[in-house]
PDB file of N, CA and C in Angstrom:
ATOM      1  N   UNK A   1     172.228 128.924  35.623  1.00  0.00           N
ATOM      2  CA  UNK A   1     172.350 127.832  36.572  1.00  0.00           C
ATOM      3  C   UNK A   1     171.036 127.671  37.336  1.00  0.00           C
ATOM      4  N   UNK A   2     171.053 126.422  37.646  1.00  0.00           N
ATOM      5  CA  UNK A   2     169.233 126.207  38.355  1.00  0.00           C
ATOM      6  C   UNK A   2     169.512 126.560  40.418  1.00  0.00           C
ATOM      7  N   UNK A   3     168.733 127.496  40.209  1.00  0.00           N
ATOM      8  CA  UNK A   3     168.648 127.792  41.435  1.00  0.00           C
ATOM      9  C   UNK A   3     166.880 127.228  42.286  1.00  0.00           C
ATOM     10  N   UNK A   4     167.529 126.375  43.023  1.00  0.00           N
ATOM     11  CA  UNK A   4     166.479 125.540  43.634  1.00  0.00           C
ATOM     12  C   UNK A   4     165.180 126.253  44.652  1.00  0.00           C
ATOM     13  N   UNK A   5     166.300 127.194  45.158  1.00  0.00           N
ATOM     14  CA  UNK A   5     165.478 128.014  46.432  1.00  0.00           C
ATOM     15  C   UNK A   5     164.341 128.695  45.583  1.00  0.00           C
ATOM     16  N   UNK A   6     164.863 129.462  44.910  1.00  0.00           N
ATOM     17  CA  UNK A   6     164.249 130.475  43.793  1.00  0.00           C
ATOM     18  C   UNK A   6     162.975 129.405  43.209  1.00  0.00           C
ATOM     19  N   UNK A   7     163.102 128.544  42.573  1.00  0.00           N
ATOM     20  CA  UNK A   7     162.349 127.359  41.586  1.00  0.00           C
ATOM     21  C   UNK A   7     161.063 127.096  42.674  1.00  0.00           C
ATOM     22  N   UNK A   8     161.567 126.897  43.632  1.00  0.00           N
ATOM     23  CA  UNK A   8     160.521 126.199  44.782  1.00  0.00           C
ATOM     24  C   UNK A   8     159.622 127.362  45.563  1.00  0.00           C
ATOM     25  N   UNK A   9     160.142 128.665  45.339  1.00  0.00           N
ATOM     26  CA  UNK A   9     159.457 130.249  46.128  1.00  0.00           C
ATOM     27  C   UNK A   9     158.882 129.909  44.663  1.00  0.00           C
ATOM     28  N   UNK A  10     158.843 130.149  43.736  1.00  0.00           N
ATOM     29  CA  UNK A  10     158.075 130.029  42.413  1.00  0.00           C
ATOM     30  C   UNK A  10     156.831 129.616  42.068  1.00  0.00           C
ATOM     31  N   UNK A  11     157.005 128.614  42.585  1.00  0.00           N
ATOM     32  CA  UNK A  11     156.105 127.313  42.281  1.00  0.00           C
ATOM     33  C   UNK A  11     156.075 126.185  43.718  1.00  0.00           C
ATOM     34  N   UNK A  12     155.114 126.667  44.677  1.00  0.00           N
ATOM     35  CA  UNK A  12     155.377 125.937  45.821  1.00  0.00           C
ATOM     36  C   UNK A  12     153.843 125.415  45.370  1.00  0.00           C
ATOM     37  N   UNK A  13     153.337 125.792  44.688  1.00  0.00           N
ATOM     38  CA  UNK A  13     151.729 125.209  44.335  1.00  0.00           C
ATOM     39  C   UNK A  13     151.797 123.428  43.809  1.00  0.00           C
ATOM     40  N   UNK A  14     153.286 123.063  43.201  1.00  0.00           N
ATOM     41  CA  UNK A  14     153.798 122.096  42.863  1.00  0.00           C
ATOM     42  C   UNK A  14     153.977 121.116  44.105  1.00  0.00           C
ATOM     43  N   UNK A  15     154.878 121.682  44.978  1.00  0.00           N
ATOM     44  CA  UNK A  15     155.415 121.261  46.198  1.00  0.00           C
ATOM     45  C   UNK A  15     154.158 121.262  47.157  1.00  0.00           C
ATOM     46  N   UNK A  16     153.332 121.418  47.055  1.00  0.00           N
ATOM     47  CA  UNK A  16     151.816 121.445  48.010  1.00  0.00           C
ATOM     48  C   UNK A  16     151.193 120.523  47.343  1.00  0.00           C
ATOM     49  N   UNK A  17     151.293 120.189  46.075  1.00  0.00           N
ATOM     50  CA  UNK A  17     149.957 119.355  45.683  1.00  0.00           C
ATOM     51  C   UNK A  17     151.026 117.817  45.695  1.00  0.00           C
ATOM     52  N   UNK A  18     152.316 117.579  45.376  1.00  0.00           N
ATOM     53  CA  UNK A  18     153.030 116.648  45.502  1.00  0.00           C
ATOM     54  C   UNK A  18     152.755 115.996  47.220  1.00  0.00           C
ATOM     55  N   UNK A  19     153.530 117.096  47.869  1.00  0.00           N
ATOM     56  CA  UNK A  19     153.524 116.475  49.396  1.00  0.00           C
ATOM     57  C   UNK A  19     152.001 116.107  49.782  1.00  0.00           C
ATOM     58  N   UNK A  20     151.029 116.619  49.073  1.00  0.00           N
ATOM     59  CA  UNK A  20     149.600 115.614  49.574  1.00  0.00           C
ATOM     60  C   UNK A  20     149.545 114.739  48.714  1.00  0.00           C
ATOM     61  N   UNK A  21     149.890 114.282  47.694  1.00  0.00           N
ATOM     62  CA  UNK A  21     149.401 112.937  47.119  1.00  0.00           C
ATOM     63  C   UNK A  21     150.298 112.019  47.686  1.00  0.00           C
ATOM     64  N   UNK A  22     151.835 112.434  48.702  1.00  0.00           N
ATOM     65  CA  UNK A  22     152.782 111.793  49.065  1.00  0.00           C
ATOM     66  C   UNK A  22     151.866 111.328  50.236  1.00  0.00           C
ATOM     67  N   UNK A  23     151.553 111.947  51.327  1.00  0.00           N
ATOM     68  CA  UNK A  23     150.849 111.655  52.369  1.00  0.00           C
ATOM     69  C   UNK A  23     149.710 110.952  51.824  1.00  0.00           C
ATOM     70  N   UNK A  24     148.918 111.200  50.569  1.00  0.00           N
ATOM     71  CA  UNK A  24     147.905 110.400  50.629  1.00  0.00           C
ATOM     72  C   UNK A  24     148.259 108.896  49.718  1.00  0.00           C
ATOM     73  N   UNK A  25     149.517 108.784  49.339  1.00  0.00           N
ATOM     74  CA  UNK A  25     150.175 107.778  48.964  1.00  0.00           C
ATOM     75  C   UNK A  25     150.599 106.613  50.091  1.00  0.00           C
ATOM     76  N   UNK A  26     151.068 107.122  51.228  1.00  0.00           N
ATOM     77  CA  UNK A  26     151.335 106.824  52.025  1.00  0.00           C
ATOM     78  C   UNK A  26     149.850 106.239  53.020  1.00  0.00           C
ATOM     79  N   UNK A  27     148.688 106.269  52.871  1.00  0.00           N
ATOM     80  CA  UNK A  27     147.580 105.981  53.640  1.00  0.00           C
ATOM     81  C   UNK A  27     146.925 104.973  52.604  1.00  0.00           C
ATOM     82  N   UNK A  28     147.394 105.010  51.157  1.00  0.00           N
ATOM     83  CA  UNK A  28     146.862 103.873  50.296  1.00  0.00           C
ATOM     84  C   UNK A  28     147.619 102.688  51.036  1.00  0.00           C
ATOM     85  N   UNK A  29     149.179 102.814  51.202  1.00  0.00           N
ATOM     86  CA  UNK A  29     149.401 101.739  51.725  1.00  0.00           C
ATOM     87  C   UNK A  29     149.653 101.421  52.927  1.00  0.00           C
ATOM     88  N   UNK A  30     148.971 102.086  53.385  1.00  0.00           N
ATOM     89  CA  UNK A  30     148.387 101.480  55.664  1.00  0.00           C
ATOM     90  C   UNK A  30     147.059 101.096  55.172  1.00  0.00           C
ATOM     91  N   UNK A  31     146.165 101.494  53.833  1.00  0.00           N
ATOM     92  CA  UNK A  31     145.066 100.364  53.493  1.00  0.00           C
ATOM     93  C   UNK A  31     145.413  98.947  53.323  1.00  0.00           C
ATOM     94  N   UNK A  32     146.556  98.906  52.163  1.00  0.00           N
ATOM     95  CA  UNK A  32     146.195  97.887  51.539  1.00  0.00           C
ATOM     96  C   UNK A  32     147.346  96.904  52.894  1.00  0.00           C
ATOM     97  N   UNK A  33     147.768  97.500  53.870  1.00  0.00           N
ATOM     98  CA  UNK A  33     148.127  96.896  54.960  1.00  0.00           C
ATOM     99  C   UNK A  33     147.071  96.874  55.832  1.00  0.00           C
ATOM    100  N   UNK A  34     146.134  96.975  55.767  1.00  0.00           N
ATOM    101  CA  UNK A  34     144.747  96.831  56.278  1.00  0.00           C
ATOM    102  C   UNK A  34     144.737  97.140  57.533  1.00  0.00           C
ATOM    103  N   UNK A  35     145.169  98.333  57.967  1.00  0.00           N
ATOM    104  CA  UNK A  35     145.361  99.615  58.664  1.00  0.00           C
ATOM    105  C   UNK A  35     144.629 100.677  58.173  1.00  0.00           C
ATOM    106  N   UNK A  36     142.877 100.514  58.294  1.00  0.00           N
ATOM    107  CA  UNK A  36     141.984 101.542  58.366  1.00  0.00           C
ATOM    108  C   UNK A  36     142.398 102.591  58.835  1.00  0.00           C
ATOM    109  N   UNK A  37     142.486 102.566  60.061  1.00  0.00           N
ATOM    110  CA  UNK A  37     142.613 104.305  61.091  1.00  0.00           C
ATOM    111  C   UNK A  37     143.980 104.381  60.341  1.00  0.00           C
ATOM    112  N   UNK A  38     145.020 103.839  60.239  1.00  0.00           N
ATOM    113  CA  UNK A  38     145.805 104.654  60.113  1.00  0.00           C
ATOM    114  C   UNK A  38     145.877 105.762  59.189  1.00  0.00           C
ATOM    115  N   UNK A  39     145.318 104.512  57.323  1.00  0.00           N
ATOM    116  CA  UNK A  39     144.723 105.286  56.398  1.00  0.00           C
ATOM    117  C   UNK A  39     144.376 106.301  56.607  1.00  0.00           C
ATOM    118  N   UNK A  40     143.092 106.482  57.186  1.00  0.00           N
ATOM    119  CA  UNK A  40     142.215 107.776  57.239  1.00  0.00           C
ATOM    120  C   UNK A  40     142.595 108.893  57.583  1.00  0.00           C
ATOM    121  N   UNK A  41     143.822 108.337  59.062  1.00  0.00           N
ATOM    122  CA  UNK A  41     144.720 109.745  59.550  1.00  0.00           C
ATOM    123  C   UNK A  41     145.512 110.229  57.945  1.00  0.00           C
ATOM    124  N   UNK A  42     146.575 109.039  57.132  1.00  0.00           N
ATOM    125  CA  UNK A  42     147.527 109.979  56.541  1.00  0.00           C
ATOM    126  C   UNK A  42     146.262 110.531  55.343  1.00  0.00           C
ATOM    127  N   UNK A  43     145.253 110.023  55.343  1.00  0.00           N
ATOM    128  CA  UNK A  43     144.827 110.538  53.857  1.00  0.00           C
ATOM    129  C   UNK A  43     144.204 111.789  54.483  1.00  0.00           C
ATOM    130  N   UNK A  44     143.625 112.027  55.688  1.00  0.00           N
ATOM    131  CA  UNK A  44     143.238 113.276  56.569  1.00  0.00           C
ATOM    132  C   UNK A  44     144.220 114.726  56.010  1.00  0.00           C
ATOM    133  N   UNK A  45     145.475 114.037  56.243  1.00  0.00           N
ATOM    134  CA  UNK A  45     146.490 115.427  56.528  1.00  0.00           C
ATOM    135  C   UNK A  45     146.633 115.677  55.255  1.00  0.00           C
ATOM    136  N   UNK A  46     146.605 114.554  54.637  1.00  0.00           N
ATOM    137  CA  UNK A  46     146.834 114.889  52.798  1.00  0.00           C
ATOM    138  C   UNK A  46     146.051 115.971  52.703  1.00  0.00           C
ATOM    139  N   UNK A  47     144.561 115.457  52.960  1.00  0.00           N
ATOM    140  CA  UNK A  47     143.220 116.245  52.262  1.00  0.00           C
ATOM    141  C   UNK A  47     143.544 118.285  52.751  1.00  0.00           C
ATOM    142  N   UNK A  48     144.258 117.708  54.329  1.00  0.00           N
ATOM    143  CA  UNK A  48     143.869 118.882  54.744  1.00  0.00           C
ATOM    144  C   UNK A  48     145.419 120.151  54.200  1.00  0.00           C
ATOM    145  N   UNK A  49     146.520 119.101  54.443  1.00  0.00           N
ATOM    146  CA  UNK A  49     147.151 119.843  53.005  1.00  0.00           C
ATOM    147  C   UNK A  49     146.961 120.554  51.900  1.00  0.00           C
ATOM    148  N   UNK A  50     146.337 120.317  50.999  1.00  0.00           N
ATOM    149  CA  UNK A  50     146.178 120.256  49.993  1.00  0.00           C
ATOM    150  C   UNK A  50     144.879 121.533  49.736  1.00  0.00           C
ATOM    151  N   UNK A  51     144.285 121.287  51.250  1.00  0.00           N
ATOM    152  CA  UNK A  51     143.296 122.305  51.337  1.00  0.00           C
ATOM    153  C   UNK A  51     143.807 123.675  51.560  1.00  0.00           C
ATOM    154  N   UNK A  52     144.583 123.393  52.350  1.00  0.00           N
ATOM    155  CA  UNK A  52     145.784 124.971  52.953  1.00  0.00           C
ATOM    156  C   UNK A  52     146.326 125.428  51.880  1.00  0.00           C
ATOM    157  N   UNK A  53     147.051 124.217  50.932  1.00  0.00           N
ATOM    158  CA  UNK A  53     147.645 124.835  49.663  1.00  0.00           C
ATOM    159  C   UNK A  53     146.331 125.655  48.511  1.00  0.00           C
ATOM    160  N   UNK A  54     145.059 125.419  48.943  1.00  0.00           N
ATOM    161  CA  UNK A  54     144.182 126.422  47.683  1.00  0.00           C
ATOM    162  C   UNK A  54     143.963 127.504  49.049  1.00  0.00           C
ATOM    163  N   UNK A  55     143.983 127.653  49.813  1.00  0.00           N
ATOM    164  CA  UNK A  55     143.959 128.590  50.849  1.00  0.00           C
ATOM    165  C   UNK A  55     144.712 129.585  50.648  1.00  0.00           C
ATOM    166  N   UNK A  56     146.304 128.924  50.339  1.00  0.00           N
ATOM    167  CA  UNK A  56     147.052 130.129  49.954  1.00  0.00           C
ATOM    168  C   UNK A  56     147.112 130.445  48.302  1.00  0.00           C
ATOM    169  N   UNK A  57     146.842 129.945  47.797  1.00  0.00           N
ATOM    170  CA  UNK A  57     146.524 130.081  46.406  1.00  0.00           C
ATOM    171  C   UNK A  57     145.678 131.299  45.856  1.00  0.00           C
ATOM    172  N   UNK A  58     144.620 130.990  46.587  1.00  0.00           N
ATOM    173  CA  UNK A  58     143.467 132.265  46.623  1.00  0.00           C
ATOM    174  C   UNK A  58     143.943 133.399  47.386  1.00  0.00           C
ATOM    175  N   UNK A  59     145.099 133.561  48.113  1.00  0.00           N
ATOM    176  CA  UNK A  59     145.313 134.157  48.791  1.00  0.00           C
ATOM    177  C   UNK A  59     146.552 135.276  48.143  1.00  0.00           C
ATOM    178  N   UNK A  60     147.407 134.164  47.196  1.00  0.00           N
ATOM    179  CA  UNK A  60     148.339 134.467  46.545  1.00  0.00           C
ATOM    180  C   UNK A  60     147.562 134.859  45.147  1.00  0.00           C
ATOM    181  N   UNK A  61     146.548 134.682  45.016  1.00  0.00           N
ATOM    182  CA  UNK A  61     145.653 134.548  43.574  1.00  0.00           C
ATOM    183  C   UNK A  61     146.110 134.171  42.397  1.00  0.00           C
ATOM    184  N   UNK A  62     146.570 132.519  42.739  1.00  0.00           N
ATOM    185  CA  UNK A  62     147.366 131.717  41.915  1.00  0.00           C
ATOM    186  C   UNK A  62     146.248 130.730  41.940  1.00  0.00           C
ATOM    187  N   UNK A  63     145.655 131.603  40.413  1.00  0.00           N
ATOM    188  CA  UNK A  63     143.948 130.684  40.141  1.00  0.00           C
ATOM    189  C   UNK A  63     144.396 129.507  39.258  1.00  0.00           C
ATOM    190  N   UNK A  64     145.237 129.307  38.421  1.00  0.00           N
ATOM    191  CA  UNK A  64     145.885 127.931  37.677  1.00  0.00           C
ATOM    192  C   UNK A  64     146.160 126.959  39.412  1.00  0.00           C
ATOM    193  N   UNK A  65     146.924 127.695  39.718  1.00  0.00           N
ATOM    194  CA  UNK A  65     147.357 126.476  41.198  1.00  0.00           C
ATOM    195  C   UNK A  65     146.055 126.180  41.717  1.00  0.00           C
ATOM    196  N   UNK A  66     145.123 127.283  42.070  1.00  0.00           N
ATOM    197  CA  UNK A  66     144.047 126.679  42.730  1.00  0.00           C
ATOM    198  C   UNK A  66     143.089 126.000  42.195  1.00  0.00           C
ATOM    199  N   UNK A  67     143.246 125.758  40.968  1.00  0.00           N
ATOM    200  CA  UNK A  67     142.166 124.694  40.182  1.00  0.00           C
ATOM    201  C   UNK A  67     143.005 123.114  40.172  1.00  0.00           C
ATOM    202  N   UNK A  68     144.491 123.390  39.921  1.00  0.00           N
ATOM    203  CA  UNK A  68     144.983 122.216  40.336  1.00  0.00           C
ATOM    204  C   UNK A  68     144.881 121.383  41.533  1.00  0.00           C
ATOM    205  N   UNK A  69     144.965 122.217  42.716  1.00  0.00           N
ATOM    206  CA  UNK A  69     144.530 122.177  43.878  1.00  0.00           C
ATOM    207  C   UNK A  69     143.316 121.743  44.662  1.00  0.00           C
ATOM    208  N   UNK A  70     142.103 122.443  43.634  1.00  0.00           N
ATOM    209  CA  UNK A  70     140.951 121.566  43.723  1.00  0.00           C
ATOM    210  C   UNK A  70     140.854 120.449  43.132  1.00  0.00           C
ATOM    211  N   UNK A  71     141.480 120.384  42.152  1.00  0.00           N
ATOM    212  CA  UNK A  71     141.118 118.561  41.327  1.00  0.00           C
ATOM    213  C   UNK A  71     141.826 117.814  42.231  1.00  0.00           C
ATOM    214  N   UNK A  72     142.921 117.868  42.978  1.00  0.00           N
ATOM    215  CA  UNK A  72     143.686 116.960  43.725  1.00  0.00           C
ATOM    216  C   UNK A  72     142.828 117.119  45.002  1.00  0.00           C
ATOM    217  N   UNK A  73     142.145 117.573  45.399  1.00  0.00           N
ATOM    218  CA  UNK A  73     141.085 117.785  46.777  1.00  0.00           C
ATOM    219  C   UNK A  73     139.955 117.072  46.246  1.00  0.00           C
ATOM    220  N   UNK A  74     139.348 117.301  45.092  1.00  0.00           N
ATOM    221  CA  UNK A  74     138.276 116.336  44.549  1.00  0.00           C
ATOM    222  C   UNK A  74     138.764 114.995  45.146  1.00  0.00           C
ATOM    223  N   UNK A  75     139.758 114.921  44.001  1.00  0.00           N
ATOM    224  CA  UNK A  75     140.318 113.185  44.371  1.00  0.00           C
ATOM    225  C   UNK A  75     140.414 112.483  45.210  1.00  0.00           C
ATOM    226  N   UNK A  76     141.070 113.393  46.046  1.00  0.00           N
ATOM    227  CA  UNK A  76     141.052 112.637  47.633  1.00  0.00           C
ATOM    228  C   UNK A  76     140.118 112.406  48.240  1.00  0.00           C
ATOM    229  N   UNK A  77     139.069 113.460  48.216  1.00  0.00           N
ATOM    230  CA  UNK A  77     138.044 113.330  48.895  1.00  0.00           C
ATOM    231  C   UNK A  77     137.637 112.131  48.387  1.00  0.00           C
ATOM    232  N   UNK A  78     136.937 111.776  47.302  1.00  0.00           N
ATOM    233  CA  UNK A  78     136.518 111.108  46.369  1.00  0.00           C
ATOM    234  C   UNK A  78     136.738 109.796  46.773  1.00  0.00           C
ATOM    235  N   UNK A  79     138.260 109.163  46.904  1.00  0.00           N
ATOM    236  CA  UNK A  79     138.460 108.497  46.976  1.00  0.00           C
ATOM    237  C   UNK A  79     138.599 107.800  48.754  1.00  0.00           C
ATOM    238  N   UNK A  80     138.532 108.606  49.440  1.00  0.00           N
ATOM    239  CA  UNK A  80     138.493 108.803  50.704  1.00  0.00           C
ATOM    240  C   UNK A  80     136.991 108.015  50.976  1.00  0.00           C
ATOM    241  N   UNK A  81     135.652 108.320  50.165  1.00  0.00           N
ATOM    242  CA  UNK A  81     134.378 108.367  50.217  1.00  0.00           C
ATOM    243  C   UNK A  81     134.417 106.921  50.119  1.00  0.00           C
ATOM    244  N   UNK A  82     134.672 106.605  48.583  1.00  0.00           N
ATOM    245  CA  UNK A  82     134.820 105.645  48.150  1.00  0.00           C
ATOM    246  C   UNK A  82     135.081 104.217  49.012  1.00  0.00           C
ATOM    247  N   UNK A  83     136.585 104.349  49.592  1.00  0.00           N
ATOM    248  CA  UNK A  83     137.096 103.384  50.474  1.00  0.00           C
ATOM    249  C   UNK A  83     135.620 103.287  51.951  1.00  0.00           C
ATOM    250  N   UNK A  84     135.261 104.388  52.285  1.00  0.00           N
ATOM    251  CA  UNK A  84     134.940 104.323  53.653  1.00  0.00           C
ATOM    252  C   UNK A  84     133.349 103.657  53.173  1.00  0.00           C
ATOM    253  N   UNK A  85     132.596 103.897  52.013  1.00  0.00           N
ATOM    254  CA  UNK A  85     131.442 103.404  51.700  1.00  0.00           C
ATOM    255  C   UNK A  85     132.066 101.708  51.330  1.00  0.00           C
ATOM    256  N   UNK A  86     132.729 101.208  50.878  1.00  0.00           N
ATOM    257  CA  UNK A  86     132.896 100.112  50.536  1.00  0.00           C
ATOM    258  C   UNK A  86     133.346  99.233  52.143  1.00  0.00           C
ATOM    259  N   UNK A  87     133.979  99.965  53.170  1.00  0.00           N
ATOM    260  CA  UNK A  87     134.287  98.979  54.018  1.00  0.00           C
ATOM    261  C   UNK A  87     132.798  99.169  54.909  1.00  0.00           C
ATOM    262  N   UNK A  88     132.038  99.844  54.493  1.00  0.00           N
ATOM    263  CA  UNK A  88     130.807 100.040  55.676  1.00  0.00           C
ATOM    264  C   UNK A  88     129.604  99.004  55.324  1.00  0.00           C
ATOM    265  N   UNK A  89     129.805  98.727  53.747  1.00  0.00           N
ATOM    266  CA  UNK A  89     129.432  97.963  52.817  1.00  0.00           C
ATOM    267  C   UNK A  89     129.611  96.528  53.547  1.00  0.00           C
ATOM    268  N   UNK A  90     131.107  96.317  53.687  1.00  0.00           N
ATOM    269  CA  UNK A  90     131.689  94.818  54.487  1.00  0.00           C
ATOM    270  C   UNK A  90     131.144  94.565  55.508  1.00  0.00           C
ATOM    271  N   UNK A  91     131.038  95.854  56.566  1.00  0.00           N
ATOM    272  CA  UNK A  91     130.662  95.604  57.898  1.00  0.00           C
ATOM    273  C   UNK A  91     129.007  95.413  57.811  1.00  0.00           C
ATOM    274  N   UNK A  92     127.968  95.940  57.204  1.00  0.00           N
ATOM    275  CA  UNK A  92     126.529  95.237  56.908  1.00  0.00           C
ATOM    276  C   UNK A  92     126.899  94.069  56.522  1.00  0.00           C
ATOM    277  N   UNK A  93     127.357  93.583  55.883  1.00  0.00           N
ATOM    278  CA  UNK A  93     127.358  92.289  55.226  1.00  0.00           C
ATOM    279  C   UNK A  93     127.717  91.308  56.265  1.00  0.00           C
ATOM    280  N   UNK A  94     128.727  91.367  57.044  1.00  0.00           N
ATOM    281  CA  UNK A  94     129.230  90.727  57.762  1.00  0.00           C
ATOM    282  C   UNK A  94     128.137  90.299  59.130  1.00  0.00           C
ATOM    283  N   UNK A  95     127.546  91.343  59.045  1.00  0.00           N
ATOM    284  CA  UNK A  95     126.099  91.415  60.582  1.00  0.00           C
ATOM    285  C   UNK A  95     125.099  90.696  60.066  1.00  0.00           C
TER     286      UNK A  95
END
């Protein structure tokens, strides 16, 4: 029988990298509601999520989780960069 508690003490490296792409899911769309700050806050907690989760990873020395962990920290960052160079882009243009 599937025992959930057990599944999730298992594999919380799953449940860490989900709940930051959720939070940083959630700041794509306070962008595309064109809600900058708000963005930046949820994609913030994502990033910094996601950072805690390779924190304990290395800690737990769950080196598969923590490479997953970094590619989803790449990303965000990445894309974090991305958005903030393109609206800084708007604001020269606009002056």
């Amino acid at each position: 029988m599937f025992d959930a508690s057990t599944f999730i003490r298992e594999h919380w490296v799953f449940g860490g990298i989900a709940t930051s792409l959720l939070w940083f899911l959630a700041g794509k769309q306070s962008l595309s509601n064109r809600k900058r700050e708000a963005a930046l806050l949820w994609e913030g907690v994502a990033v910094m999520i996601v950072a805690t989760m390779c924190g304990w990873a290395i800690a737990e020395k769950e080196w598969l989780g923590l490479v997953f962990g970094v590619a989803v920290l790449v990303f965000e960052v990445s894309a974090i960069r991305r958005v903030s160079r393109t609206a800084d882009g708007r604001k020269s243009a606009q002056t």
